[in-house]
PDB file of N, CA and C in Angstrom:
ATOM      1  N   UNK A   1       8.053  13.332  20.335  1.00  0.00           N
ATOM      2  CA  UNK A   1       7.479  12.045  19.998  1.00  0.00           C
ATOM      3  C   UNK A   1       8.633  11.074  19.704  1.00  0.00           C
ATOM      4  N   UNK A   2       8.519   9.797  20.106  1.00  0.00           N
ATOM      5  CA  UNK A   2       9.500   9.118  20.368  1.00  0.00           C
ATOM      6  C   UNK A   2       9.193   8.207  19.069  1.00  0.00           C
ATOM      7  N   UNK A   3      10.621   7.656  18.472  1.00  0.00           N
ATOM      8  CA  UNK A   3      10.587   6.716  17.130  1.00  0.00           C
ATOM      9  C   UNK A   3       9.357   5.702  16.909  1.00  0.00           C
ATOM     10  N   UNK A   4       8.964   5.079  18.153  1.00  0.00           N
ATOM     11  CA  UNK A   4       7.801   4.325  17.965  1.00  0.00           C
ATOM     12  C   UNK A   4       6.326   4.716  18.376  1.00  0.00           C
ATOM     13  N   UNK A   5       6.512   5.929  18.281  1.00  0.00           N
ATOM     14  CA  UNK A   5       4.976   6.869  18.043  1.00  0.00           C
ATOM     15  C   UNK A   5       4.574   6.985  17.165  1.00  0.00           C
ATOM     16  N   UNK A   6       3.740   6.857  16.333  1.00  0.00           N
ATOM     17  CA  UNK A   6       2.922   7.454  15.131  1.00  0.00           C
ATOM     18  C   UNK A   6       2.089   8.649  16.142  1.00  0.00           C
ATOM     19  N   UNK A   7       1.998  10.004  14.840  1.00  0.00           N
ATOM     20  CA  UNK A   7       1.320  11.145  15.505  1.00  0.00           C
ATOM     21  C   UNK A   7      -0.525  10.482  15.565  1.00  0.00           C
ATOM     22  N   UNK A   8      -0.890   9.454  14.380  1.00  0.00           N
ATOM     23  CA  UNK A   8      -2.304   9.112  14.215  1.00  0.00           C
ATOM     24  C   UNK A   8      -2.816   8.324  15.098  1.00  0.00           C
ATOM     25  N   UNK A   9      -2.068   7.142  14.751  1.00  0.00           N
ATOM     26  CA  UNK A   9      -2.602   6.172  15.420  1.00  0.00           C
ATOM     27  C   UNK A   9      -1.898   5.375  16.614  1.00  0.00           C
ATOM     28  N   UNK A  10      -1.926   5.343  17.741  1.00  0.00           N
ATOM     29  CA  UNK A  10      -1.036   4.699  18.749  1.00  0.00           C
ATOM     30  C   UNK A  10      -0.862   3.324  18.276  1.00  0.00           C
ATOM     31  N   UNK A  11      -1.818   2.650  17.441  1.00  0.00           N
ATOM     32  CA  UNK A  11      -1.190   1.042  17.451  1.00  0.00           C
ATOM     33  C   UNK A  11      -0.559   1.251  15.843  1.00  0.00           C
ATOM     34  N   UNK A  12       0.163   2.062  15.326  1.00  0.00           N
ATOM     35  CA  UNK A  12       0.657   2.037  14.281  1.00  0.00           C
ATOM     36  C   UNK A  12       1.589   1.646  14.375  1.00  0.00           C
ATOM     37  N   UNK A  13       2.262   0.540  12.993  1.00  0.00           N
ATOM     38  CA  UNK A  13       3.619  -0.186  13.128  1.00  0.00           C
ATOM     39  C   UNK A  13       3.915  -0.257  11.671  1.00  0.00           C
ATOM     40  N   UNK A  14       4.885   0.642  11.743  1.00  0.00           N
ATOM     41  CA  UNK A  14       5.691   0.963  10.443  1.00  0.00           C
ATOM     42  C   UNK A  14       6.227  -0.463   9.948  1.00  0.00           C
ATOM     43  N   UNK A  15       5.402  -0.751   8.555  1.00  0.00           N
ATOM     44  CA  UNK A  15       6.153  -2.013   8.050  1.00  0.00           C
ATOM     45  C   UNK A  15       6.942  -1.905   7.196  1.00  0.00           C
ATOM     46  N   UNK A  16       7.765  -0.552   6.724  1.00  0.00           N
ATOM     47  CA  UNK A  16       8.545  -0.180   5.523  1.00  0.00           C
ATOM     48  C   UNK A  16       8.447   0.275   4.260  1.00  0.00           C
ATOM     49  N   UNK A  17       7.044   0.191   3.853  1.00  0.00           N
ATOM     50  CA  UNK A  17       6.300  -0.045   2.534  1.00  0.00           C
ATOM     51  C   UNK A  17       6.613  -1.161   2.248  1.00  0.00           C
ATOM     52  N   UNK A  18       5.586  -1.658   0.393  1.00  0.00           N
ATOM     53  CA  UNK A  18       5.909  -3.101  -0.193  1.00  0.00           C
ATOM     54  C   UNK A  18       7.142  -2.741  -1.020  1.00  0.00           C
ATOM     55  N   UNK A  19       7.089  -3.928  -0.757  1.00  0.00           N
ATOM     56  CA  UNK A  19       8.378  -4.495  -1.618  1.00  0.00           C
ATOM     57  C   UNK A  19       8.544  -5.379  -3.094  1.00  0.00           C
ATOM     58  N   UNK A  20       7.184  -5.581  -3.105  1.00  0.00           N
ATOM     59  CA  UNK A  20       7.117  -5.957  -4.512  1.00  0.00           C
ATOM     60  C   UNK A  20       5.582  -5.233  -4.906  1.00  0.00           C
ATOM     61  N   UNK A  21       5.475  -4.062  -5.298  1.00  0.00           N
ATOM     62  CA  UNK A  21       4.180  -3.260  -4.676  1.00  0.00           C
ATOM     63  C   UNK A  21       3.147  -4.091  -6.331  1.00  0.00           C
ATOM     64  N   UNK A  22       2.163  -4.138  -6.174  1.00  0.00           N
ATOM     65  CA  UNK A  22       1.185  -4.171  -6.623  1.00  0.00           C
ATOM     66  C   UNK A  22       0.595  -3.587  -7.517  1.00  0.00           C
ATOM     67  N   UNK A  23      -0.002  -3.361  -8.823  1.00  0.00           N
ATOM     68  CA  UNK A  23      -0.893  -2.093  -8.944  1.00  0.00           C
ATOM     69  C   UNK A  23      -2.299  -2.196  -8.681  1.00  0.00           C
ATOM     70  N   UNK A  24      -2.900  -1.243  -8.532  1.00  0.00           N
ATOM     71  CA  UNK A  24      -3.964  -0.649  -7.943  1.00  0.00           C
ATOM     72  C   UNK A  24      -5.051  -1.646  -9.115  1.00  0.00           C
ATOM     73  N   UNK A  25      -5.853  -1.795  -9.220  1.00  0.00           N
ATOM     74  CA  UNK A  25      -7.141  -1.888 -10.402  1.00  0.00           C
ATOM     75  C   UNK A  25      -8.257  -2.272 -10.048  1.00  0.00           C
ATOM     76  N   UNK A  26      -8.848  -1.890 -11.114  1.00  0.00           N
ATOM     77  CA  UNK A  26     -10.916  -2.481 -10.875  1.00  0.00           C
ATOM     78  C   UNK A  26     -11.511  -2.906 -11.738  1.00  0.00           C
ATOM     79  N   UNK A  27     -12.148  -3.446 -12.192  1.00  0.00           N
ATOM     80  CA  UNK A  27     -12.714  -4.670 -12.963  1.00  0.00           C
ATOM     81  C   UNK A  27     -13.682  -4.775 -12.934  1.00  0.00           C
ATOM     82  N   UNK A  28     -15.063  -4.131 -14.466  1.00  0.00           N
ATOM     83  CA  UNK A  28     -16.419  -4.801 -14.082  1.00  0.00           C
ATOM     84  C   UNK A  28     -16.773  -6.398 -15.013  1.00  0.00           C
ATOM     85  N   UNK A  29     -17.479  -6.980 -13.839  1.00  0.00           N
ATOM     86  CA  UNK A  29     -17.854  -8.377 -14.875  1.00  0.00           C
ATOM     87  C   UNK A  29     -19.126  -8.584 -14.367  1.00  0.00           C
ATOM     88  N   UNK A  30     -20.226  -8.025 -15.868  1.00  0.00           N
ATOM     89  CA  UNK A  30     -21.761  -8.104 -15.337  1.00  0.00           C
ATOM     90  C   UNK A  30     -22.187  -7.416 -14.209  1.00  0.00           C
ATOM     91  N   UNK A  31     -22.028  -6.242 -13.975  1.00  0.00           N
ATOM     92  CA  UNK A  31     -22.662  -5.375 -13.118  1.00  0.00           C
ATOM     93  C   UNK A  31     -22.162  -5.234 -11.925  1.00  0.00           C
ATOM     94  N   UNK A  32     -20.487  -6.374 -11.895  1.00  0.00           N
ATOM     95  CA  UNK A  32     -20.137  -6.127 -10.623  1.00  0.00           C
ATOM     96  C   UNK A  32     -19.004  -5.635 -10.687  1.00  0.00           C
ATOM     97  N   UNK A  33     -18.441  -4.530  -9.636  1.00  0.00           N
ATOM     98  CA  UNK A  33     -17.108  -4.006  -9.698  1.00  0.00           C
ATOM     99  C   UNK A  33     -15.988  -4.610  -8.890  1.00  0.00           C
ATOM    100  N   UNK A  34     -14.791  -5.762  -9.229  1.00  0.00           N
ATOM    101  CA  UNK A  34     -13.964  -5.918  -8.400  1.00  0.00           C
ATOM    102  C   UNK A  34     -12.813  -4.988  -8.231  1.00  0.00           C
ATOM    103  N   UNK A  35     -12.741  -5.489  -7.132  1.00  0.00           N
ATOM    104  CA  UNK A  35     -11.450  -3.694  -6.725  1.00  0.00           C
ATOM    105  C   UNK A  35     -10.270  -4.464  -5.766  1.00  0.00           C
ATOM    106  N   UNK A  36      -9.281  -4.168  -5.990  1.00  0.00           N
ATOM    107  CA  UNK A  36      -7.817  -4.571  -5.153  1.00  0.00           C
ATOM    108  C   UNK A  36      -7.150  -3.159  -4.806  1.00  0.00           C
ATOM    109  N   UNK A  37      -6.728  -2.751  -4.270  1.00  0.00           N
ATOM    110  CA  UNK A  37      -5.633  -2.019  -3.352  1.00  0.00           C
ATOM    111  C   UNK A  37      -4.379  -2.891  -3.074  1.00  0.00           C
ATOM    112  N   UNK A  38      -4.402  -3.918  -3.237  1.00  0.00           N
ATOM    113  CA  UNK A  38      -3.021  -5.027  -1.919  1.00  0.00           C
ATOM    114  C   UNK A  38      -1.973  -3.934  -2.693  1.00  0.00           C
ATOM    115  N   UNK A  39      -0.538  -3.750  -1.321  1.00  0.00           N
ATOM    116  CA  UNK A  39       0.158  -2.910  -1.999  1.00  0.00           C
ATOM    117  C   UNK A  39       1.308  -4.220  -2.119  1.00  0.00           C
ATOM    118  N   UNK A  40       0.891  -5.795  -1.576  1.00  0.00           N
ATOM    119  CA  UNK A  40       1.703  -6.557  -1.731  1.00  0.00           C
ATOM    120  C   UNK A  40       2.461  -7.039  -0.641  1.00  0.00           C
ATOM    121  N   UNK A  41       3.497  -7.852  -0.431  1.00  0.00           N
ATOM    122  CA  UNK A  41       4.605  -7.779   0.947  1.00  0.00           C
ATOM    123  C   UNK A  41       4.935  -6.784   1.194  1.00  0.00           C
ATOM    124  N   UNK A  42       5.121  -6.646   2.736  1.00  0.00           N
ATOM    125  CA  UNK A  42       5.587  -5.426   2.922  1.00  0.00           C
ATOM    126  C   UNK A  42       7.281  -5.770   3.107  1.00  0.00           C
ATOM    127  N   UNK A  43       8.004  -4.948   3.894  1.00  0.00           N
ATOM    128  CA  UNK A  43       8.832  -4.859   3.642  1.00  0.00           C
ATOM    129  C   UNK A  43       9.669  -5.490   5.230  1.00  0.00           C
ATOM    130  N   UNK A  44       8.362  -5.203   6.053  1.00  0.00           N
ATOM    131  CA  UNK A  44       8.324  -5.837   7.620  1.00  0.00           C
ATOM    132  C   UNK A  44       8.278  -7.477   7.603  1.00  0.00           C
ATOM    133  N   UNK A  45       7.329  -7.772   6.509  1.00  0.00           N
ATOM    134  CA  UNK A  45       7.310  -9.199   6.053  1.00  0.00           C
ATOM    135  C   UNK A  45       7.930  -9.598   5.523  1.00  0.00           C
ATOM    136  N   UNK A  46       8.904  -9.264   4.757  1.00  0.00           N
ATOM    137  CA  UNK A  46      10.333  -9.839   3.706  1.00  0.00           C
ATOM    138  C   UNK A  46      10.969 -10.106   5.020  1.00  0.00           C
ATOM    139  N   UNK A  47      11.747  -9.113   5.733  1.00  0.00           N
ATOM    140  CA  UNK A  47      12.314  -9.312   6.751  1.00  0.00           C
ATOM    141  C   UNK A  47      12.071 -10.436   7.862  1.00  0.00           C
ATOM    142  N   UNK A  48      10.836 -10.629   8.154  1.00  0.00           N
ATOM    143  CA  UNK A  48      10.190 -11.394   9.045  1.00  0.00           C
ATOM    144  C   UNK A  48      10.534 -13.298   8.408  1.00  0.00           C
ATOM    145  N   UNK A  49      10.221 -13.183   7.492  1.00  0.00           N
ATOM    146  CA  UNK A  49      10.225 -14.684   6.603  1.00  0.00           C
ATOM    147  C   UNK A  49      11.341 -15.208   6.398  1.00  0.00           C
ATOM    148  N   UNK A  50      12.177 -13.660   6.092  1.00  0.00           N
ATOM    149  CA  UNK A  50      14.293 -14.323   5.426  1.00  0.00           C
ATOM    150  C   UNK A  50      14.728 -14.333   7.074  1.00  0.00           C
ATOM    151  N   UNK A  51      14.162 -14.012   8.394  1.00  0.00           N
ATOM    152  CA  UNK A  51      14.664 -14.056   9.184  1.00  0.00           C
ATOM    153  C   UNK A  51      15.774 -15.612   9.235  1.00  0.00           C
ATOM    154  N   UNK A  52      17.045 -16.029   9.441  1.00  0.00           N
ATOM    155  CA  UNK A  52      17.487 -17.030  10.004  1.00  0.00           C
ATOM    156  C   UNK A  52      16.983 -17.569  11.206  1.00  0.00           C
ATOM    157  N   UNK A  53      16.748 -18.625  11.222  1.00  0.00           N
ATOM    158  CA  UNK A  53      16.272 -19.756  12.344  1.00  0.00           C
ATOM    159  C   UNK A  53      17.214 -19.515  13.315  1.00  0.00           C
ATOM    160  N   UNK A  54      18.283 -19.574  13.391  1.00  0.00           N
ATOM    161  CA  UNK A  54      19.242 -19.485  14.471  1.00  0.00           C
ATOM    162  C   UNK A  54      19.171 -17.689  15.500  1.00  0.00           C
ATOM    163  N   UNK A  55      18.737 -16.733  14.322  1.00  0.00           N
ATOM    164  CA  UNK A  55      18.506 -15.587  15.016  1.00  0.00           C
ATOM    165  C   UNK A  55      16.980 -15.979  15.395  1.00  0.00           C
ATOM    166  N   UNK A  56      16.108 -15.955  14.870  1.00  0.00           N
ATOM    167  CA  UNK A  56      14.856 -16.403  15.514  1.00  0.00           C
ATOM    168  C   UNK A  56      14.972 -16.805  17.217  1.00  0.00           C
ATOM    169  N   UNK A  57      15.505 -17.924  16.667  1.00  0.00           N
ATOM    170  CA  UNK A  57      16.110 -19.093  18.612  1.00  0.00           C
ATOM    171  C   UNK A  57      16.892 -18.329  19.339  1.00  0.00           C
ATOM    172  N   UNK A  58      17.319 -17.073  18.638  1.00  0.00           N
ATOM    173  CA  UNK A  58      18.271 -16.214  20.238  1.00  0.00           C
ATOM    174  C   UNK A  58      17.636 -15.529  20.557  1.00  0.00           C
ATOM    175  N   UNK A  59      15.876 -14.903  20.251  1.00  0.00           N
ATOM    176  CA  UNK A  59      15.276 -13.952  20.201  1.00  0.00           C
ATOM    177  C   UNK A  59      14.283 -14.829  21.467  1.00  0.00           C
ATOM    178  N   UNK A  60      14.374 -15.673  20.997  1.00  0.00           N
ATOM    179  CA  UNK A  60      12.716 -16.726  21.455  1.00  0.00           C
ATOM    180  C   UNK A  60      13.294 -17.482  23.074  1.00  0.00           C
ATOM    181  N   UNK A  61      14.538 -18.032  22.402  1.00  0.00           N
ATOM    182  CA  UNK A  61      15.427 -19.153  23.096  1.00  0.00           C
ATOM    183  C   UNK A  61      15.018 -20.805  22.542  1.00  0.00           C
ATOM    184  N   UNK A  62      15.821 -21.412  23.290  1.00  0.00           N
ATOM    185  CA  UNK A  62      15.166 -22.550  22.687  1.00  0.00           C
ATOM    186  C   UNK A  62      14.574 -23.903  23.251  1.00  0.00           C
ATOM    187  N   UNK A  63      14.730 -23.811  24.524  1.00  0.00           N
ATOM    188  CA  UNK A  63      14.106 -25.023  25.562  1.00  0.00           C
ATOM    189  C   UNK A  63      12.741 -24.309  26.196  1.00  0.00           C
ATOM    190  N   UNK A  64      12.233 -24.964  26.772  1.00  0.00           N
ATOM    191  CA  UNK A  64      10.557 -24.985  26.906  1.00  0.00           C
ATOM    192  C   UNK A  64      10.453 -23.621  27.652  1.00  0.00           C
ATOM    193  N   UNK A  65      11.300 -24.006  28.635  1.00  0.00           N
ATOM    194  CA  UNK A  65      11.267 -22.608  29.711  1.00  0.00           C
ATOM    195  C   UNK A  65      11.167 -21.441  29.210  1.00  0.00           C
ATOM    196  N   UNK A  66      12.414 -21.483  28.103  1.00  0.00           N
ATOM    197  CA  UNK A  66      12.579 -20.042  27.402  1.00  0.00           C
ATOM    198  C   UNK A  66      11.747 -19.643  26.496  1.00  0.00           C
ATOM    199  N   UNK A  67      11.222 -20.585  25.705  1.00  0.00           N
ATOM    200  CA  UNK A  67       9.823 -19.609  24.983  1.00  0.00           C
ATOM    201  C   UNK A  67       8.472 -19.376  25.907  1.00  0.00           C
ATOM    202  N   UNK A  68       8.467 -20.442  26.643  1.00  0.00           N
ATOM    203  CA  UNK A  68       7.126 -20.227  27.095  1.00  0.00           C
ATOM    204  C   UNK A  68       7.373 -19.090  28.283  1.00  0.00           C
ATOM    205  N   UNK A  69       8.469 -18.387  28.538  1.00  0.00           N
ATOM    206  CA  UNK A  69       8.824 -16.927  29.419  1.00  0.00           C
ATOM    207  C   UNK A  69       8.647 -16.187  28.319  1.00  0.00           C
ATOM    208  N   UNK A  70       9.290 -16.369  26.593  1.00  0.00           N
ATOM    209  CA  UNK A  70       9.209 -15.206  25.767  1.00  0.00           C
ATOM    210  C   UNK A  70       7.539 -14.975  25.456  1.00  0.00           C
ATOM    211  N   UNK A  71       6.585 -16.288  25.593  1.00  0.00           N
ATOM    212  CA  UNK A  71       5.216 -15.673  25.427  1.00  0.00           C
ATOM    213  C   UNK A  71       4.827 -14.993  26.631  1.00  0.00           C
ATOM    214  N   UNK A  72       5.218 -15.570  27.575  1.00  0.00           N
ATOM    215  CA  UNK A  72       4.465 -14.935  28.755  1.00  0.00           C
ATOM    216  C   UNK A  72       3.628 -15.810  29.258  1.00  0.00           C
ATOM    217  N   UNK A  73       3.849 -17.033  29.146  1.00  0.00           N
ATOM    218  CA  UNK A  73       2.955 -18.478  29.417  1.00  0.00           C
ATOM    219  C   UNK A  73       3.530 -19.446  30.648  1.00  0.00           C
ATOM    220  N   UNK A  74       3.328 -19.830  31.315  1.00  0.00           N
ATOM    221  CA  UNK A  74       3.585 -20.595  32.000  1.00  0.00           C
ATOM    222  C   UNK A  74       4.070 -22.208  31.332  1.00  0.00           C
ATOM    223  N   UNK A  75       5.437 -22.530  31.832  1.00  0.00           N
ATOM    224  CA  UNK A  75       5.951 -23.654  31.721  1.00  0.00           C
ATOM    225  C   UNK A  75       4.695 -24.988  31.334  1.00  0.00           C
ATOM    226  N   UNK A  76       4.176 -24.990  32.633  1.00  0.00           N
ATOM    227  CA  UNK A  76       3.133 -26.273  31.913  1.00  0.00           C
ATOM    228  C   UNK A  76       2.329 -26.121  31.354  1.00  0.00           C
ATOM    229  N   UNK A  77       1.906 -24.836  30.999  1.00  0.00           N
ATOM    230  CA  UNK A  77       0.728 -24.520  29.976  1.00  0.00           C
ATOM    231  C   UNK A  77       1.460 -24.735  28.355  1.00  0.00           C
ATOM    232  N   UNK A  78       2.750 -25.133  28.136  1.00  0.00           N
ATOM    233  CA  UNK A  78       2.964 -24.603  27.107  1.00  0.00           C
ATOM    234  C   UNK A  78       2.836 -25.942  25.814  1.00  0.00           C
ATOM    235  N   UNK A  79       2.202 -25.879  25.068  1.00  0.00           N
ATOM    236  CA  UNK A  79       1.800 -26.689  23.997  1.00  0.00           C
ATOM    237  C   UNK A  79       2.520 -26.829  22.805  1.00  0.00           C
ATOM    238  N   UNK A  80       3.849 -27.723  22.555  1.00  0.00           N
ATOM    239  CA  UNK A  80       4.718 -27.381  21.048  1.00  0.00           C
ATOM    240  C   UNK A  80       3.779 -26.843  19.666  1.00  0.00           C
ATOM    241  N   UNK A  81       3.216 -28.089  19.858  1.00  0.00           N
ATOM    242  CA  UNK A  81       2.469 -27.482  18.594  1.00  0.00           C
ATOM    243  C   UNK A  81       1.713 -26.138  18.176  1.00  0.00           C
ATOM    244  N   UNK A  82       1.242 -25.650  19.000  1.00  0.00           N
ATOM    245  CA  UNK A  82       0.454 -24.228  19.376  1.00  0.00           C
ATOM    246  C   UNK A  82       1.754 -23.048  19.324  1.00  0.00           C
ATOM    247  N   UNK A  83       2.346 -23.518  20.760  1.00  0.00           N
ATOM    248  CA  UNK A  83       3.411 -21.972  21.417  1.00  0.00           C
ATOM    249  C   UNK A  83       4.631 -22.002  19.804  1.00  0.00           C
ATOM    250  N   UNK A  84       4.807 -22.863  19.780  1.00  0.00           N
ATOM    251  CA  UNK A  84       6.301 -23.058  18.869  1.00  0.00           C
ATOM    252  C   UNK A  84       6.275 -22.239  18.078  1.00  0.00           C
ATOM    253  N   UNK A  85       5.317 -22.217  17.193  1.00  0.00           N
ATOM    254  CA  UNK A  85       5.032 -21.369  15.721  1.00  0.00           C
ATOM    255  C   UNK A  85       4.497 -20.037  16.453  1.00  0.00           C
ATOM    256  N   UNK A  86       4.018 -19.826  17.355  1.00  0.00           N
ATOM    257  CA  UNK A  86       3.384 -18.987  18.024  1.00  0.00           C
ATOM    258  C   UNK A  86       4.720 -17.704  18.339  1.00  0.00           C
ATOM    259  N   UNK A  87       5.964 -18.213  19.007  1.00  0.00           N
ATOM    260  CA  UNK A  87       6.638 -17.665  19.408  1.00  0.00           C
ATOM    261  C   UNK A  87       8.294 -17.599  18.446  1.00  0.00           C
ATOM    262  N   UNK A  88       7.706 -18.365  17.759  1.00  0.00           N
ATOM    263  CA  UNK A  88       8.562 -18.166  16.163  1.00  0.00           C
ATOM    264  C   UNK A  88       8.292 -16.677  15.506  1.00  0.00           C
ATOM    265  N   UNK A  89       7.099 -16.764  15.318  1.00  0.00           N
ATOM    266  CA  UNK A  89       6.222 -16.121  14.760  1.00  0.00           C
ATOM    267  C   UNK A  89       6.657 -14.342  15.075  1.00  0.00           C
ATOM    268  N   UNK A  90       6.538 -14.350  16.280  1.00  0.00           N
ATOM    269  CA  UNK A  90       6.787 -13.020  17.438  1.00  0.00           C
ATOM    270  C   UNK A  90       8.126 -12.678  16.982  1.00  0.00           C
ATOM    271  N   UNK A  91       9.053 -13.956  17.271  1.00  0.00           N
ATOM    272  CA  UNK A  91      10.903 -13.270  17.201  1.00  0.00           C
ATOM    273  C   UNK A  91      10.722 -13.158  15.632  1.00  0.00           C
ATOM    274  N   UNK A  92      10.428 -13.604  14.831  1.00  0.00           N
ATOM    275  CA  UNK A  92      10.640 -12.872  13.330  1.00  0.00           C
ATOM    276  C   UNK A  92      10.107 -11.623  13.262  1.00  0.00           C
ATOM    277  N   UNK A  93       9.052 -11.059  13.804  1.00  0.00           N
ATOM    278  CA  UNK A  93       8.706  -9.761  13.467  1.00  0.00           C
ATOM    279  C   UNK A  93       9.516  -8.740  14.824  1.00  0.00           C
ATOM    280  N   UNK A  94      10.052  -9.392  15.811  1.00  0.00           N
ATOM    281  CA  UNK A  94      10.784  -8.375  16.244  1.00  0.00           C
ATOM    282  C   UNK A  94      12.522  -8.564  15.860  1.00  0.00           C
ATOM    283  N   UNK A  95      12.742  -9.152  14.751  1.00  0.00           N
ATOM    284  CA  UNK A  95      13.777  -9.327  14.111  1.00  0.00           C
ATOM    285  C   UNK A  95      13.477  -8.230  12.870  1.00  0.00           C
ATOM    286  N   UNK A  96      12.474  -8.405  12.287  1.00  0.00           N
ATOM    287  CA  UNK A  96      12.103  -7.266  11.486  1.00  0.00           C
ATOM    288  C   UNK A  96      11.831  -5.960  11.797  1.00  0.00           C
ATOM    289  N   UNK A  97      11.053  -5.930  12.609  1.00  0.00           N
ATOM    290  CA  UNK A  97      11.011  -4.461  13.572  1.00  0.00           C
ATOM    291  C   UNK A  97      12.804  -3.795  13.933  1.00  0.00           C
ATOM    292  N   UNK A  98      13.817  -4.788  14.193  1.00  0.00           N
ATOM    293  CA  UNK A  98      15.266  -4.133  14.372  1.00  0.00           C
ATOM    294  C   UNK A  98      15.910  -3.717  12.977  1.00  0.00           C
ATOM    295  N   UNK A  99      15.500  -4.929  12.076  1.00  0.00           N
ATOM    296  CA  UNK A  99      16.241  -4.176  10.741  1.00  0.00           C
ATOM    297  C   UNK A  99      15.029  -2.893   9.825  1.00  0.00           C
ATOM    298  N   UNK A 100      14.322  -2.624  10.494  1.00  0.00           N
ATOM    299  CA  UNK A 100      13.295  -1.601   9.748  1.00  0.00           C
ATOM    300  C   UNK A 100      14.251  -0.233  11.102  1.00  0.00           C
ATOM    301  N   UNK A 101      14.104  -0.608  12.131  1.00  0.00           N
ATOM    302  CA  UNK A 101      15.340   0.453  13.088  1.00  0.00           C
ATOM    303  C   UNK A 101      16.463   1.088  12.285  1.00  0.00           C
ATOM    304  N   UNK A 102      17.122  -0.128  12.202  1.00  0.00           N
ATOM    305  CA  UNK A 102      18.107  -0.168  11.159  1.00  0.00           C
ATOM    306  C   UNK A 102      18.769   0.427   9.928  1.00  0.00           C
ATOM    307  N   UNK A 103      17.594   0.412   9.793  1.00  0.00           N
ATOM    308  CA  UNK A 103      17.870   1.395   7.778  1.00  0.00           C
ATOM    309  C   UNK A 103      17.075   2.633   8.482  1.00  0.00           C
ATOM    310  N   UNK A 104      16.453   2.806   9.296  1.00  0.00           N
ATOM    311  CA  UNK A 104      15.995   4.634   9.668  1.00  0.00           C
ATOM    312  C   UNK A 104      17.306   4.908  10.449  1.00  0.00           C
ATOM    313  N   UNK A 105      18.321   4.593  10.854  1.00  0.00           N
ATOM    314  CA  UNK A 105      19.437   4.735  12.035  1.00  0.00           C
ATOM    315  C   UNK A 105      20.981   5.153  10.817  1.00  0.00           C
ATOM    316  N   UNK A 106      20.372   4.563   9.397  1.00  0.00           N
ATOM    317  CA  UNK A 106      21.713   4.493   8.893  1.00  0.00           C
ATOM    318  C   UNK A 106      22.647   5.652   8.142  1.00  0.00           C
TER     319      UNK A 106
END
C-alpha cells in the first residue's frame, strides 16, 4: 500500500491531527442534549492558511492561462472572482499535503 492509501477509506486524506485540539463535551439545557466532538484545526489547515502567497503563485502560477490550466478550465471560461480563490484555495492544501509528506519523510 502506497503512502497515499488509507487501508479504510480510498478518499481518506490525512490532515495531521488538531492542532489546537478541543475538548470533547455535552450539555443539557431543558431536556436538550448539546454535544461537540470538533477536534479543532487540523494540522492540514494550519499549514494550508500560513501557506506564503508567493509559494501559493508557484503552485497555481500566476497569469490567467496558468491557473485556469491548474483548475482544469479553459482560458475563457475563467472568472477572477470565482477561479482566483478557487485555485488559491487548491495550491494551499497541496502546499499542506507536501509539508504533512514532510514530517512523515523526516
Amino acid at each position: 500500500m502506497s503512502d497515499s492509501e488509507h487501508p479504510i477509506d480510498a478518499d481518506y486524506i490525512d490532515d495531521g491531527g488538531p492542532v489546537y485540539p478541543m475538548l470533547e463535551y455535552s450539555m443539557t439545557v431543558t431536556d436538550e442534549v448539546f454535544h461537540t466532538n470538533s477536534t479543532g484545526l487540523t494540522l492540514r489547515d494550519h499549514f494550508a492558511v500560513n501557506a506564503r502567497i508567493g509559494v501559493v503563485d508557484s503552485i497555481s502560477g500566476t497569469s490567467i492561462g496558468d491557473v485556469a490550466r491548474f483548475l482544469g478550465i479553459k482560458e475563457d471560461d475563467y472568472l477572477p472572482a470565482v477561479h482566483y480563490k478557487m485555485a488559491e484555495a487548491k495550491a494551499r492544501y497541496i502546499y499542506a499535503d507536501a509539508m504533512l509528506q514532510a514530517r512523515k519523510n523526516k
